[in-house]
Protein backbone atom coordinates (compact mmCIF):
# COMPACT_ATOMS: atom_id res chain seq x y z
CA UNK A 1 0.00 0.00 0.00
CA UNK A 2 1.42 3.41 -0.68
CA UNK A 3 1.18 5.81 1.92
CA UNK A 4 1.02 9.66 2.37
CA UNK A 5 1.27 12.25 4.46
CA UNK A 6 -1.55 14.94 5.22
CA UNK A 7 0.30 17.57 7.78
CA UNK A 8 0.77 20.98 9.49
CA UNK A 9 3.23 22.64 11.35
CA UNK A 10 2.59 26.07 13.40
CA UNK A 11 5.85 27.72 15.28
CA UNK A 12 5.71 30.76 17.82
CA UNK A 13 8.28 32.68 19.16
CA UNK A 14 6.61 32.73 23.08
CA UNK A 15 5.87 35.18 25.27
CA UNK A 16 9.45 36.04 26.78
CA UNK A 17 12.01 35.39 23.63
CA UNK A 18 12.21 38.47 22.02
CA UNK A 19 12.57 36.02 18.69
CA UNK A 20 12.16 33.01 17.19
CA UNK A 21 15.49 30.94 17.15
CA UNK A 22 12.92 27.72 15.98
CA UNK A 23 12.24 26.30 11.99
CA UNK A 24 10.15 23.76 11.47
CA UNK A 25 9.16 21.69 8.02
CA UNK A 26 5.91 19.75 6.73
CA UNK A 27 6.41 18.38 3.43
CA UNK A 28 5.07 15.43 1.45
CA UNK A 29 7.76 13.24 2.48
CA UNK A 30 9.39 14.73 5.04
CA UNK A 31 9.56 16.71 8.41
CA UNK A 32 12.03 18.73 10.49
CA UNK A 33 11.82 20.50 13.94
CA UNK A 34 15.13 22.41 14.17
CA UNK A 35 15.61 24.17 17.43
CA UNK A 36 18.59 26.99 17.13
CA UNK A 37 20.50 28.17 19.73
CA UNK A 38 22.81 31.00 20.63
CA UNK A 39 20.68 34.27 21.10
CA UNK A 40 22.94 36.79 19.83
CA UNK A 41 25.08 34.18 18.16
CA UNK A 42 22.16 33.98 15.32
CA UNK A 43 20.70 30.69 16.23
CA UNK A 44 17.92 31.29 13.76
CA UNK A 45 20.67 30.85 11.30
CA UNK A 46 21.60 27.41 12.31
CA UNK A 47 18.19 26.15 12.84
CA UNK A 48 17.07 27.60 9.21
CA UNK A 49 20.08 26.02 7.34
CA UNK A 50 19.62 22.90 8.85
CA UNK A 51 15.88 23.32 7.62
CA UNK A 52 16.90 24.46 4.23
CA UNK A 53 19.71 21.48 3.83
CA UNK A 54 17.26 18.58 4.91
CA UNK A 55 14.85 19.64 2.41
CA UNK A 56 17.17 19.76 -0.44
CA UNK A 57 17.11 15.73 -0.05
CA UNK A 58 13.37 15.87 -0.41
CA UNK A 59 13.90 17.00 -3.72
CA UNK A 60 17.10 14.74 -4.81
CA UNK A 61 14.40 11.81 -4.26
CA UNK A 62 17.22 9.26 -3.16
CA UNK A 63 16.81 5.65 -3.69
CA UNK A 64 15.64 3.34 -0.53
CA UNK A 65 19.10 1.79 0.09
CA UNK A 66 20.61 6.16 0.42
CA UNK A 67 17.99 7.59 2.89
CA UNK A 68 20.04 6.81 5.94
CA UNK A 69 23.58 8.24 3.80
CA UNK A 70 20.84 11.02 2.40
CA UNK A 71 20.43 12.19 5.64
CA UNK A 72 23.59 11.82 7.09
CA UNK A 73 25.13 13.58 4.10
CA UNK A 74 22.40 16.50 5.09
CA UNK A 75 23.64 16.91 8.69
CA UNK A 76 26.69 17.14 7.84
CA UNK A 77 25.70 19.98 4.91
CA UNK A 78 23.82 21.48 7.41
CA UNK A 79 27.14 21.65 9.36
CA UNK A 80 29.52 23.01 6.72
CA UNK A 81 26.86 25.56 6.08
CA UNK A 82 26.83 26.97 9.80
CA UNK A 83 30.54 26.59 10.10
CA UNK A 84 31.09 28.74 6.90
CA UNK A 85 28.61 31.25 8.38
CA UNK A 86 30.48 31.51 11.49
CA UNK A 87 33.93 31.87 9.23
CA UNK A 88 32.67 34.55 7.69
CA UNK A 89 30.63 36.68 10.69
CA UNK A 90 33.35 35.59 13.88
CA UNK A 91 30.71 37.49 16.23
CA UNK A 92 28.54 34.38 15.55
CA UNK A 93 30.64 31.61 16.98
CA UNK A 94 27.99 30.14 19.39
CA UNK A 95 25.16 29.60 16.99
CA UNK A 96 23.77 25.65 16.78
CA UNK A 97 20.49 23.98 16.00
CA UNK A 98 19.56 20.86 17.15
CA UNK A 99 17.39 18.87 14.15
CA UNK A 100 14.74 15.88 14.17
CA UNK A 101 13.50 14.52 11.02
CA UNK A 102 11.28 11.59 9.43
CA UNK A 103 11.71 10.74 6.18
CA UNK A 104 9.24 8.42 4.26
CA UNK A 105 10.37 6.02 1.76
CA UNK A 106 7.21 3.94 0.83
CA UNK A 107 6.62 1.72 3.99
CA UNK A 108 9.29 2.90 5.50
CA UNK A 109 10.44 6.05 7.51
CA UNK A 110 13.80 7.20 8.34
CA UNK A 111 14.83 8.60 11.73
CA UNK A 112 17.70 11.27 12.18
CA UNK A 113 17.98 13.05 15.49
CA UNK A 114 20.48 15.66 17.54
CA UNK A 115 19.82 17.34 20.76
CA UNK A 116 16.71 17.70 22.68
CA UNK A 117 13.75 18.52 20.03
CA UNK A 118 11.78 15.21 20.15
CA UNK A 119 9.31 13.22 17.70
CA UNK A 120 6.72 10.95 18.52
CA UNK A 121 4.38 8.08 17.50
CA UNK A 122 0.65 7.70 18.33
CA UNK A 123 -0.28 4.55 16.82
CA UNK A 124 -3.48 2.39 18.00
CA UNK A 125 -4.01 5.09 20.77
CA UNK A 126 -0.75 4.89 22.52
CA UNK A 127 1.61 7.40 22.44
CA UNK A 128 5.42 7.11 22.40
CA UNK A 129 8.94 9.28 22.25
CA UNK A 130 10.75 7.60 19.23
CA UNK A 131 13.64 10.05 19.76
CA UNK A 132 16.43 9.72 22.57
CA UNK A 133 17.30 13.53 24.31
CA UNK A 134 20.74 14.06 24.26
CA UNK A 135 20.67 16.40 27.47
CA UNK A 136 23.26 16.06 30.11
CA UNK A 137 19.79 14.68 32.52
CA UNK A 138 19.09 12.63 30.03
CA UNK A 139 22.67 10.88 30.73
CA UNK A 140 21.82 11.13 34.41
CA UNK A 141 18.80 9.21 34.24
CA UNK A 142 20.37 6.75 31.82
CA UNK A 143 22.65 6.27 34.45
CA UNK A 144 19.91 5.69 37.28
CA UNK A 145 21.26 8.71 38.91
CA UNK A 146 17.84 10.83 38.76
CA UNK A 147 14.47 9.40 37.65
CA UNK A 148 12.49 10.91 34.53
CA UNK A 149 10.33 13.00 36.73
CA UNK A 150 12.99 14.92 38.37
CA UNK A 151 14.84 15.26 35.27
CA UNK A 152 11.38 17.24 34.20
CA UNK A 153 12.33 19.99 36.90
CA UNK A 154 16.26 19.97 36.86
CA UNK A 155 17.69 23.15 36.69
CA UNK A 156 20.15 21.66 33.73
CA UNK A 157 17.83 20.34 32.22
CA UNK A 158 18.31 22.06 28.95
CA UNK A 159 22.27 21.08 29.30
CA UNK A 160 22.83 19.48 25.83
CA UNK A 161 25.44 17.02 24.86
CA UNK A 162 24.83 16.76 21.36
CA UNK A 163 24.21 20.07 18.75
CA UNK A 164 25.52 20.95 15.55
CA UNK A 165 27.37 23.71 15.47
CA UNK A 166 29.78 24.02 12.21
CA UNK A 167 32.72 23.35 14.61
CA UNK A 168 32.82 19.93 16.07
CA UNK A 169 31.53 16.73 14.10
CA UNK A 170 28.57 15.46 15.14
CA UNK A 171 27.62 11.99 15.36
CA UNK A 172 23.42 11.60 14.81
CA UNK A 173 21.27 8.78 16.07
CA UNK A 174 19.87 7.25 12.61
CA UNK A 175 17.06 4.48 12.44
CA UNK A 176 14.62 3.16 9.95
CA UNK A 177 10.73 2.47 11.19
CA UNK A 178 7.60 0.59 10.21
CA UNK A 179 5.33 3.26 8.68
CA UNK A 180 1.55 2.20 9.00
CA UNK A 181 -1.71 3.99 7.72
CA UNK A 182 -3.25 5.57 11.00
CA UNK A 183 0.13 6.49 12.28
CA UNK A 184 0.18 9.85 13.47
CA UNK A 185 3.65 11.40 14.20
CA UNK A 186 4.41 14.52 16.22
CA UNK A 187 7.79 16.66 16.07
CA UNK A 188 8.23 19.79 18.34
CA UNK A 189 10.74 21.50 19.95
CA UNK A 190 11.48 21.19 23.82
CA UNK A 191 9.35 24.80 23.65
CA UNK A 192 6.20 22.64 24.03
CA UNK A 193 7.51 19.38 25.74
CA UNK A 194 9.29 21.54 28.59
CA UNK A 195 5.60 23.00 29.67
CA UNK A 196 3.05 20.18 28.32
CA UNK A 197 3.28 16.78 29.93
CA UNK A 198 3.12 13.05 27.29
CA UNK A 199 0.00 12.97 29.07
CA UNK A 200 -1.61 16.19 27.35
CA UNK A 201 0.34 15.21 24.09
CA UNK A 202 -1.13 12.17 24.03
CA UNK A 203 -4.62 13.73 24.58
CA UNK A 204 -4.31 16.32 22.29
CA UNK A 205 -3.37 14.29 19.22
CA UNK A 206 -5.62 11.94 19.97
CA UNK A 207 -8.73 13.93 17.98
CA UNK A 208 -8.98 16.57 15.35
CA UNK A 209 -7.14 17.45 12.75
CA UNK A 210 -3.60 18.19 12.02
CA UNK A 211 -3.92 21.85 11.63
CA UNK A 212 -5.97 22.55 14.81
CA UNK A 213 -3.56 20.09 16.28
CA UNK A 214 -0.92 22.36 15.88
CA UNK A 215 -2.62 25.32 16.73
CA UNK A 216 -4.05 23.62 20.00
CA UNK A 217 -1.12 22.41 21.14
CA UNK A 218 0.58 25.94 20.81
CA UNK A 219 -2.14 27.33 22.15
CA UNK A 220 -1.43 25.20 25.59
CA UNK A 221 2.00 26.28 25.46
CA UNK A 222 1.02 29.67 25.70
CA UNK A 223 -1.41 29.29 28.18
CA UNK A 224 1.53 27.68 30.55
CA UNK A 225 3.81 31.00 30.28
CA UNK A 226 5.54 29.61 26.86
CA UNK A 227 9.27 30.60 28.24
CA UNK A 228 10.56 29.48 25.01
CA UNK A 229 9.83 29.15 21.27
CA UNK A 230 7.25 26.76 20.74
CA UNK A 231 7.41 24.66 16.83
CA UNK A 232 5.03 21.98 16.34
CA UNK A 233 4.50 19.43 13.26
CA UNK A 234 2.32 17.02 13.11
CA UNK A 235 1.26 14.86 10.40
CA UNK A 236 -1.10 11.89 9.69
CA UNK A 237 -0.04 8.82 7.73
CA UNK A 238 -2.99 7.99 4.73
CA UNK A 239 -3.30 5.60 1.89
CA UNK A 240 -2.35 7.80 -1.18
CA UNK A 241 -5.83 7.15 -2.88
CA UNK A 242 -6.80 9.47 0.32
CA UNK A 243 -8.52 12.70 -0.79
CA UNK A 244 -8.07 13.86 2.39
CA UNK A 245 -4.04 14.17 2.07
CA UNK A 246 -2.00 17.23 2.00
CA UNK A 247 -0.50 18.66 -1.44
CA UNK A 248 2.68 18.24 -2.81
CA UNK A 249 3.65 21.88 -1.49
CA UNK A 250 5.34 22.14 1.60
CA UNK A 251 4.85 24.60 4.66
CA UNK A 252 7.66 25.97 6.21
CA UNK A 253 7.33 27.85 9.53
CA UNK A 254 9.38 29.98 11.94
CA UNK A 255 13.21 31.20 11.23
CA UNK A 256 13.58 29.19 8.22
CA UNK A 257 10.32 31.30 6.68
CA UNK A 258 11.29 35.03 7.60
CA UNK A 259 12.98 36.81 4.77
CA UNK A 260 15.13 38.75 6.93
CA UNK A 261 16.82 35.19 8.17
CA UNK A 262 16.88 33.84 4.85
CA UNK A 263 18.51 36.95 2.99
CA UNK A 264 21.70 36.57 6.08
CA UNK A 265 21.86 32.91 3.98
CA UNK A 266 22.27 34.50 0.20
CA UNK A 267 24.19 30.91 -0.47
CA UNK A 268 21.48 28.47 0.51
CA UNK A 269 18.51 27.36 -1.40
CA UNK A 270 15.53 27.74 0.85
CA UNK A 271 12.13 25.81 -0.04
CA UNK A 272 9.19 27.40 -1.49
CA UNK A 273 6.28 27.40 0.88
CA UNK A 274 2.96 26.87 0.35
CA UNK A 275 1.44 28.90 2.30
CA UNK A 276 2.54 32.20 4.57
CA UNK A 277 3.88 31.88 8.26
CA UNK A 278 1.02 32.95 10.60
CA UNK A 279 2.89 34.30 12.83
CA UNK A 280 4.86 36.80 9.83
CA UNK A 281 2.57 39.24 8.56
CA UNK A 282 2.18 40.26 5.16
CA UNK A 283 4.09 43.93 4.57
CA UNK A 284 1.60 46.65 4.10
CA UNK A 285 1.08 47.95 0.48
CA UNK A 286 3.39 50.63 -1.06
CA UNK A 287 1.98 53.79 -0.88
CA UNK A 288 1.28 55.75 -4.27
CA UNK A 289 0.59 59.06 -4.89
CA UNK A 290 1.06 62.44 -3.37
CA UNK A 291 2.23 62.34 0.74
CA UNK A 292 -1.09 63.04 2.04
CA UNK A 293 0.78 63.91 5.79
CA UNK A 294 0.10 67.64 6.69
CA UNK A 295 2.96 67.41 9.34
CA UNK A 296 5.44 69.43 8.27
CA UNK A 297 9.40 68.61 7.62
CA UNK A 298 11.63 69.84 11.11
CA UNK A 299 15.63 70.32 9.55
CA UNK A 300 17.60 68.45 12.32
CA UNK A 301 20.14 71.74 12.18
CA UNK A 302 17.80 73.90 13.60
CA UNK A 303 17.79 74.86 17.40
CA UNK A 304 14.30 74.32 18.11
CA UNK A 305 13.66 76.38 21.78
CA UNK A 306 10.22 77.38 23.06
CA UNK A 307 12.20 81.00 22.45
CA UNK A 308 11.48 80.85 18.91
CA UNK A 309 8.63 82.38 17.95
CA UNK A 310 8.76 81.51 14.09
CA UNK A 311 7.34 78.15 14.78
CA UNK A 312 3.79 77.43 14.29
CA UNK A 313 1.32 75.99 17.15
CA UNK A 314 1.11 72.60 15.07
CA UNK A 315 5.01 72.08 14.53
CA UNK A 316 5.50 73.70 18.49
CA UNK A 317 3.15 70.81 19.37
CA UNK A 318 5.08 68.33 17.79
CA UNK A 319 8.39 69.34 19.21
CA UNK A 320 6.34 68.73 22.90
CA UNK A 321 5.41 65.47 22.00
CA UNK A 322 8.78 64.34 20.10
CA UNK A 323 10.54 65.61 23.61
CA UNK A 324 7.88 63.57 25.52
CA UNK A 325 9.31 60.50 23.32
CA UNK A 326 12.38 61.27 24.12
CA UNK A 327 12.03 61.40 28.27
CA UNK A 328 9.83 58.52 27.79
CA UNK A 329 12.27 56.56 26.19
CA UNK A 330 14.90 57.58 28.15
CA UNK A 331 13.39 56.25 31.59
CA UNK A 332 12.88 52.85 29.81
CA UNK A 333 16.46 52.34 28.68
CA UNK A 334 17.40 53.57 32.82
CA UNK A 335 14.56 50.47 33.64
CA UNK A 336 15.99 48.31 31.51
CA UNK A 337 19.36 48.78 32.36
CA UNK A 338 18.75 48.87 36.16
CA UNK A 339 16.31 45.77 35.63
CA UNK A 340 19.57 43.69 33.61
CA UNK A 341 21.77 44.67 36.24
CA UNK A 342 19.27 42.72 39.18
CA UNK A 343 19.23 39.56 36.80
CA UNK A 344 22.77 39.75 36.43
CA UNK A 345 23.49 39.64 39.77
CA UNK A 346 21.39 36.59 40.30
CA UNK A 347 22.93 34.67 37.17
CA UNK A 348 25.77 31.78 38.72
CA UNK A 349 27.98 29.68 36.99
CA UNK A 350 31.00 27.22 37.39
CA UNK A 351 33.15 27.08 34.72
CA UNK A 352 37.13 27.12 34.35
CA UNK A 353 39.69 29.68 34.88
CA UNK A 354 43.74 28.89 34.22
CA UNK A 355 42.35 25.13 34.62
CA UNK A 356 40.85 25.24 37.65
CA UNK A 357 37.20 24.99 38.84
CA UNK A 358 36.22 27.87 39.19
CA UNK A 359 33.00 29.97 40.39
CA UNK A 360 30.98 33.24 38.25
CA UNK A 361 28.73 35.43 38.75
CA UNK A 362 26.95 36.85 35.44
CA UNK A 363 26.92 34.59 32.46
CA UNK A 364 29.42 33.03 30.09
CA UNK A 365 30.72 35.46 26.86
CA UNK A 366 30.96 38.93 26.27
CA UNK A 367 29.33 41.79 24.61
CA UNK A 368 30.79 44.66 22.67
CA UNK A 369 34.25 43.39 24.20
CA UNK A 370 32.88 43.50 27.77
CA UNK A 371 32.77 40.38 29.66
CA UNK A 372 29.33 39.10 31.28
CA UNK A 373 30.56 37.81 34.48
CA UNK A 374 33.54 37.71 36.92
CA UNK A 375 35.23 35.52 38.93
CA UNK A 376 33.82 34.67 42.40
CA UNK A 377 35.85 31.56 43.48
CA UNK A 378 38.39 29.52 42.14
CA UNK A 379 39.11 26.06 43.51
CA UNK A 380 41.88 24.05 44.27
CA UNK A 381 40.13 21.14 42.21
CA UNK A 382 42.30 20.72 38.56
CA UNK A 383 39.71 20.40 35.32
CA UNK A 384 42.46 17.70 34.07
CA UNK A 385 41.72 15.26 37.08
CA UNK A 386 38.06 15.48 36.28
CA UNK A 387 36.47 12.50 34.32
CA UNK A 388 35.97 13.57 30.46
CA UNK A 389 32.51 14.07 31.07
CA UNK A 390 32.51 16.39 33.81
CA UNK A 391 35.67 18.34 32.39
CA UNK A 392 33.77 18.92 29.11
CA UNK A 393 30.51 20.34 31.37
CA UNK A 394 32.92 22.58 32.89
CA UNK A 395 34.30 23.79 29.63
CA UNK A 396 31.37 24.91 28.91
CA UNK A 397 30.04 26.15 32.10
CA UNK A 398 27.55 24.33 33.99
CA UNK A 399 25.08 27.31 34.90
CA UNK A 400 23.53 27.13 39.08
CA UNK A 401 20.75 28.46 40.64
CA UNK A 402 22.56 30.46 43.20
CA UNK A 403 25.80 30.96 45.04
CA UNK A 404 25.40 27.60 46.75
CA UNK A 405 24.25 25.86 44.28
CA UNK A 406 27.34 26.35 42.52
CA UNK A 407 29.49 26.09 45.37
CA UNK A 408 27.75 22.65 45.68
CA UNK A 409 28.79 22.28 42.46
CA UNK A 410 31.97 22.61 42.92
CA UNK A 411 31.81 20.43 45.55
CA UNK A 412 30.82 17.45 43.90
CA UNK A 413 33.91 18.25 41.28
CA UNK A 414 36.05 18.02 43.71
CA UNK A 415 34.76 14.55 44.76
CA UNK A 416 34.82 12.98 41.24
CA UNK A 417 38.38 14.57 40.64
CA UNK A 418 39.24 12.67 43.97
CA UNK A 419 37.87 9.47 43.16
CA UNK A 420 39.90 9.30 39.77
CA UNK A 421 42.88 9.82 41.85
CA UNK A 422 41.91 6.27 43.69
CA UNK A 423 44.26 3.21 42.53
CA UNK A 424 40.99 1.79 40.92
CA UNK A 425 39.37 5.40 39.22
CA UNK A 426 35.85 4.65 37.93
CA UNK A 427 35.23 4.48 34.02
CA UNK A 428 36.03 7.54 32.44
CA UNK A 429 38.45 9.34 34.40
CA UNK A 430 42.29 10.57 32.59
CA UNK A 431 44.53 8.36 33.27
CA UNK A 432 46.73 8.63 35.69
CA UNK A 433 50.46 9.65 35.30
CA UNK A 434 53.12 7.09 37.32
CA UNK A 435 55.92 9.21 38.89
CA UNK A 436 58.92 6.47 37.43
C-alpha cells in the first residue's frame, strides 16, 4: 500500500524570547523540527540552514538503500553551512540547531535526530517518544542517577550534549521504522515538551485534525507562560488514494520562513512554501501618490527652543510630544538597564579559569568586548583530574541556581576529581600519570 502524508506545522516565538530561534518543516515526504540556539550568536541561522539542507534531499528523491547516507550527508551539509557562516561573521561563533527529522520512503520512515527537540508516535491510541534527548539529565537518568520525573524539573535540564554547530563533528542517532496507515507522528521542539506533559500530548493528538492540532497544542503552550519558542509538526499517515491528504507543497514555519533570516543565507537554497507563516505578517502595500501627511518637515540643524517664535502651534506641538518620546524613552532604557543589572546579579555559573574549577557570577561570553561575568571563586580542584565528562561540562560552564548551588557544584567536582585519583578510578576518568 502506498502511503502519504496529510500535515501541518505552526511555530511561535513565546511570550518572553524576544525572537524566534525555531524552523520547522511539513512536506510530502518529510519533516524537520530544528531548534537553534545562541541568542545573539544567530541561532535562527543554524536552525534555518539545517531546515533548508534537509529539504534539499526531499527533492534529490534518493533511492531506498541512500535515505540513511541522504540524511547523514544532510547533517553534515547542514554543518559546513553553519561553520562557513560563522567563518565569515566571527561574532557568531555560538550559533547551533539541534534537528529531528522523518523521512518516508514507501513503507518505511527514516529517523535522524540531535539534541533535545523530540518526535513521537501515536499509533493504535498509545503514544510514544521515538527520539532519545541528548541532554546532560538525560545521561543522568540513563545512568539511574535521577528518575524521569525529576529530570522534568532539573535546573540543567536544557544542558545538551549533542548540537551541531559548524565546529565539532557530530555523530546523529539514525534508524529506519515501520510506517503504517493511521500512524500519526508529532515533532516539536522542547518549547512545548518543557511546559506540556506526554499525558496532554497524548490527549491532544488523539482527535482533530492536524492543523488545529498544531494550533491547540501551541495554544497550551502559551497558556503555561511559553518561556521558550514553541514549533510543532504534526502529520497523519494515509493511503495515497486518500482525498483527504496534503498537497505536494510544503509549509515551512518559523526562522527558516522570515525573509530577513533567509537573505543573512544569500548561499542556501531555501524551499518554497505553500502557504505564509502565521505568525509573519504580510508587509503593508506601497503607498502611491502624493504624501497626504500635513505634518510638516523639522531640519535636524535647527535649534528648536520654546524661544522661537517663528514656529507654528502645530510644529511647536510636535516638538512637545517628540521631547515627551524622548524622556519617555529615556526612563525605559534607565529600567531596563537597572532591571539587567538585578538579573545579572542573580545569574551563577561554574566554569574554568587557568584550569581550575572555578565559580561566576553573570553569564558566560561577552558583549561589545565587555565580559558578562567575573570571577567569584576559584578552587583548588584541577579540570584535568576530572572524568571527560565532567571536564567537558565545565568547559562549557555548567550554569547554578545560586551561590550555593554552585558552590555545591563545585563540591561534587572536587569529589569525582578525587575518586579518579583512587588506585581503581571509575570508568572515564584521565589516566593517571606514574611518577617512574
Amino acid at each position: 500500500m502506498t502511503l502519504a502524508l496529510r500535515y501541518a506545522a505552526r511555530s511561535d516565538v513565546g511570550l518572553v524570547r524576544s525572537g524566534n530561534e525555531d524552523s520547522g518543516y511539513a512536506g510530502p515526504r518529510l519533516l524537520v523540527v530544528a531548534d537553534g540556539m545562541g541568542g545573539h550568536a544567530a541561532g535562527e541561522l543554524a536552525s534555518a540552514a539545517a531546515v533548508a539542507r534537509l529539504a534539499e534531499l526531499e527533492q534529490s528523491d534518493p533511492s531506498p538503500d541512500g535515505v540513511l547516507s541522504g540524511l547523514t550527508d544532510a547533517i553534515e551539509q547542514a554543518g559546513t553551512s553553519i561553520g562557513q557562516v560563522v567563518q565569515d561573521n566571527p561574532d557568531l561563533a555560538g550559533m547551533g540547531t539541534t534537528v529531528t527529522a522523518l523521512f518516508w520512503q514507501g513503507e518505511r520512515v527514516a529517523v535522524v535526530h540531535v539534541g533535545d527537540s523530540r518526535a513521537y508516535l501515536l499509533r493504535d491510541g498509545e503514544l510514544g517518544q521515538i527520539t532519545h534527548d541528548h541532554t546532560y539529565v538525560q545521561t543522568l537518568v540513563d545512568a539511574g542517577r535521577i528518575s524521569a520525573e525529576e529530570a522534568a524539573h532539573h535546573p540543567r535540564r536544557s544542558l545538551l550534549m549533542r548540537a551541531i554547530d559548524g565546529v565539532q563533528p557530530v555523530e546523529a542517532d539514525l534508524s529506519v521504522r515501520e510506517a503504517r496507515g493511521g500512524d500519526r507522528y508529532l515533532l516539536c521542539s522542547d518549547g512545548l515538551t518543557g511546559v506540556v506533559s506526554d499525558e496532554e500530548l497524548a490527549a491532544v493528538l488523539s482527535d482533530g485534525e492536524p492543523t488545529g492540532v498544531v494550533i491547540t497544542l501551541v495554544e497550551l503552550a502559551l497558556s503555561r507562560g511559553a518561556p521558550d519558542n514553541v514549533t510543532v509538526v504534526v502529520a497523519d499517515v494515509l493511503p495515497r488514494d486518500s482525498a483527504a491528504h496534503s498537497g505536494d507543497e510544503p509549509v515551512v514555519v518559523g526562522a527558516a520562513g522570515e525573509p530577513r533570516v533567509r537573505s543573512r543565507l544569500p548561499q542556501i537554497r531555501f524551499p518554497d512554501d505553500a502557504q505564509p507563516d502565521p505568525n509573519r505578517p504580510e508587509p503593508p502595500p506601497p503607498v502611491s501618490g502624493p504624501p497626504t501627511s500635513e505634518i510638516p518637515l523639522i531640519d535636524a540643524q535647527i535649534d528648536v527652543t520654546p524661544a522661537q517664535s517663528g514656529l507654528s502651534p502645530r510644529t511647536k506641538r510636535i516638538v512637545r510630544i517628540v521631547i515627551g518620546v524622548v524622556a519617555v524613552l529615556a526612563v525605559i532604557a534607565g529600567t531596563v538597564t537597572a532591571l539587567g543589572a538585578v538579573w545579572w546579579s542573580n545569574q551563577w555559573y561554574v566554569g574554568s579559569d587557568a584550569g581550575r574549577v572555578t565559580i561566576y557570577q553573570g553569564v558566560p561570553g561577552s558583549l561589545g568586548g565587555l565580559p558578562l561575568q567575573r570571577t567569584t571563586e576559584v578552587t583548588e580542584t584541577q579540570v584535568a583530574q576530572l572524568p571527560v565528562f565532567d571536564a567537558e561540562l565545565i568547559e562549557r560552564g555548567i550554569a547554578a541556581d545560586s551561590l550555593d548551588d554552585a558552590r555545591r557544584i563545585a563540591d561534587e567536582m572536587a569529589a569525582r576529581a578525587a575518586e579518579c585519583q583512587r588506585p581503581r578510578p571509575p570508568a572515564g576518568c584521565p589516566p593517571v600519570e606514574i611518577e617512574p
